[in-house]
Protein backbone atom coordinates (compact mmCIF):
# COMPACT_ATOMS: atom_id res chain seq x y z
CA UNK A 1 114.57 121.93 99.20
CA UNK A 2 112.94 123.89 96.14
CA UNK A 3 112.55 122.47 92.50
CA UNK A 4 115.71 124.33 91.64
CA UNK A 5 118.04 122.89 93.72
CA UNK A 6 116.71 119.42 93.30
CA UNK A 7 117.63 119.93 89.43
CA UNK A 8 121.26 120.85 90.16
CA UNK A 9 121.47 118.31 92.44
CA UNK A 10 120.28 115.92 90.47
CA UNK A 11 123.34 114.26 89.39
CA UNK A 12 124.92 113.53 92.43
CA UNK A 13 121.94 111.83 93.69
CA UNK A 14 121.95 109.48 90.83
CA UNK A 15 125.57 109.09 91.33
CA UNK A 16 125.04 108.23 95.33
CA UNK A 17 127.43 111.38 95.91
CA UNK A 18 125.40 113.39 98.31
CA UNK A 19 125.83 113.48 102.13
CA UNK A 20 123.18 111.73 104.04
CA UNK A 21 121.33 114.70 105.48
CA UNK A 22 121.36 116.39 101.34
CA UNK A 23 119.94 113.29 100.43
CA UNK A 24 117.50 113.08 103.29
CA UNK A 25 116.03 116.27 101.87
CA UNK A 26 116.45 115.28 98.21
CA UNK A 27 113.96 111.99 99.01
CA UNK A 28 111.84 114.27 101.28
CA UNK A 29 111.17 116.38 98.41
CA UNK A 30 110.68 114.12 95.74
CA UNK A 31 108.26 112.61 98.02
CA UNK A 32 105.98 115.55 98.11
CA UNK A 33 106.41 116.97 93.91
CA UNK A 34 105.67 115.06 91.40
CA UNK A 35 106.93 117.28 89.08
CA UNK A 36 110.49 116.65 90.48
CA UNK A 37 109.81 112.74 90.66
CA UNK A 38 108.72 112.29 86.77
CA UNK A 39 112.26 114.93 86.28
CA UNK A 40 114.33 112.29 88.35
CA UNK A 41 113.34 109.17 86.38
CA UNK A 42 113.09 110.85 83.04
CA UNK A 43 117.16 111.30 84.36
CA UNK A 44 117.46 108.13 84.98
CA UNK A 45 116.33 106.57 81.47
CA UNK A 46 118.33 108.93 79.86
CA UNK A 47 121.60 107.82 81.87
CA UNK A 48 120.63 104.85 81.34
CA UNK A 49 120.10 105.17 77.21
CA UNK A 50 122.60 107.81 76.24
CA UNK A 51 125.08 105.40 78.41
CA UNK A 52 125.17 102.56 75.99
CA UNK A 53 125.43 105.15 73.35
CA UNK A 54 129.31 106.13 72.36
CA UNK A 55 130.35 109.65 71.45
CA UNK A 56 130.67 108.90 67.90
CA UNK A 57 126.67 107.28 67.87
CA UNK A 58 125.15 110.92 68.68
CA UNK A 59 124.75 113.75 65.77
CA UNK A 60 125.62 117.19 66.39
CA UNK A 61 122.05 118.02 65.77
CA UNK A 62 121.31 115.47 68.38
CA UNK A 63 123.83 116.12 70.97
CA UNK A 64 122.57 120.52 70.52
CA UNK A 65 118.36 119.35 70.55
CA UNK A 66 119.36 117.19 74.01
CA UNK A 67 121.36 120.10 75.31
CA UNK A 68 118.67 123.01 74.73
CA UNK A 69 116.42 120.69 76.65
CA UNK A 70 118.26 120.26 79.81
CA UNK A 71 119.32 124.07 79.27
CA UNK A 72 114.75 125.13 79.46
CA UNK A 73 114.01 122.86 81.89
CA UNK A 74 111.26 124.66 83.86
CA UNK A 75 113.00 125.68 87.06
CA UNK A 76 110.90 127.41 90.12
């Protein structure tokens, strides 16, 4: 699995939505790039912040700054 899918990926792993063997190679990978395991938790601290936060509790400033970022995420 490359950096690149791992990132679009990334979403259904944290959601327990990908098939064993995916998610087999998902761990596998993460296991040998760090890059892609500081990615993964720095996902899961933001699901786990911007979750408790409610629509209304996020500027539009805030909502475009958190947006670019996902958007320039290095990819490979």
């Amino acid at each position: 699995m490359t950096c690149a899918e791992l990132v679009e990926l990334v979403t259904a792993f944290l959601d327990g939505a990908l098939d064993p063997e995916t998610e087999e190679r998902f761990v596998h990978h993460l296991s040998i790039c760090e890059g892609c395991d500081i990615y993964v938790e720095q996902m899961r601290r933001t699901v786990a912040e911007v979750g408790q936060v409610g629509p209304e509790g996020l500027s539009g400033e805030t909502r475009d700054r958190l947006l670019d970022a996902f958007r320039t995420f290095p990819r490979d």
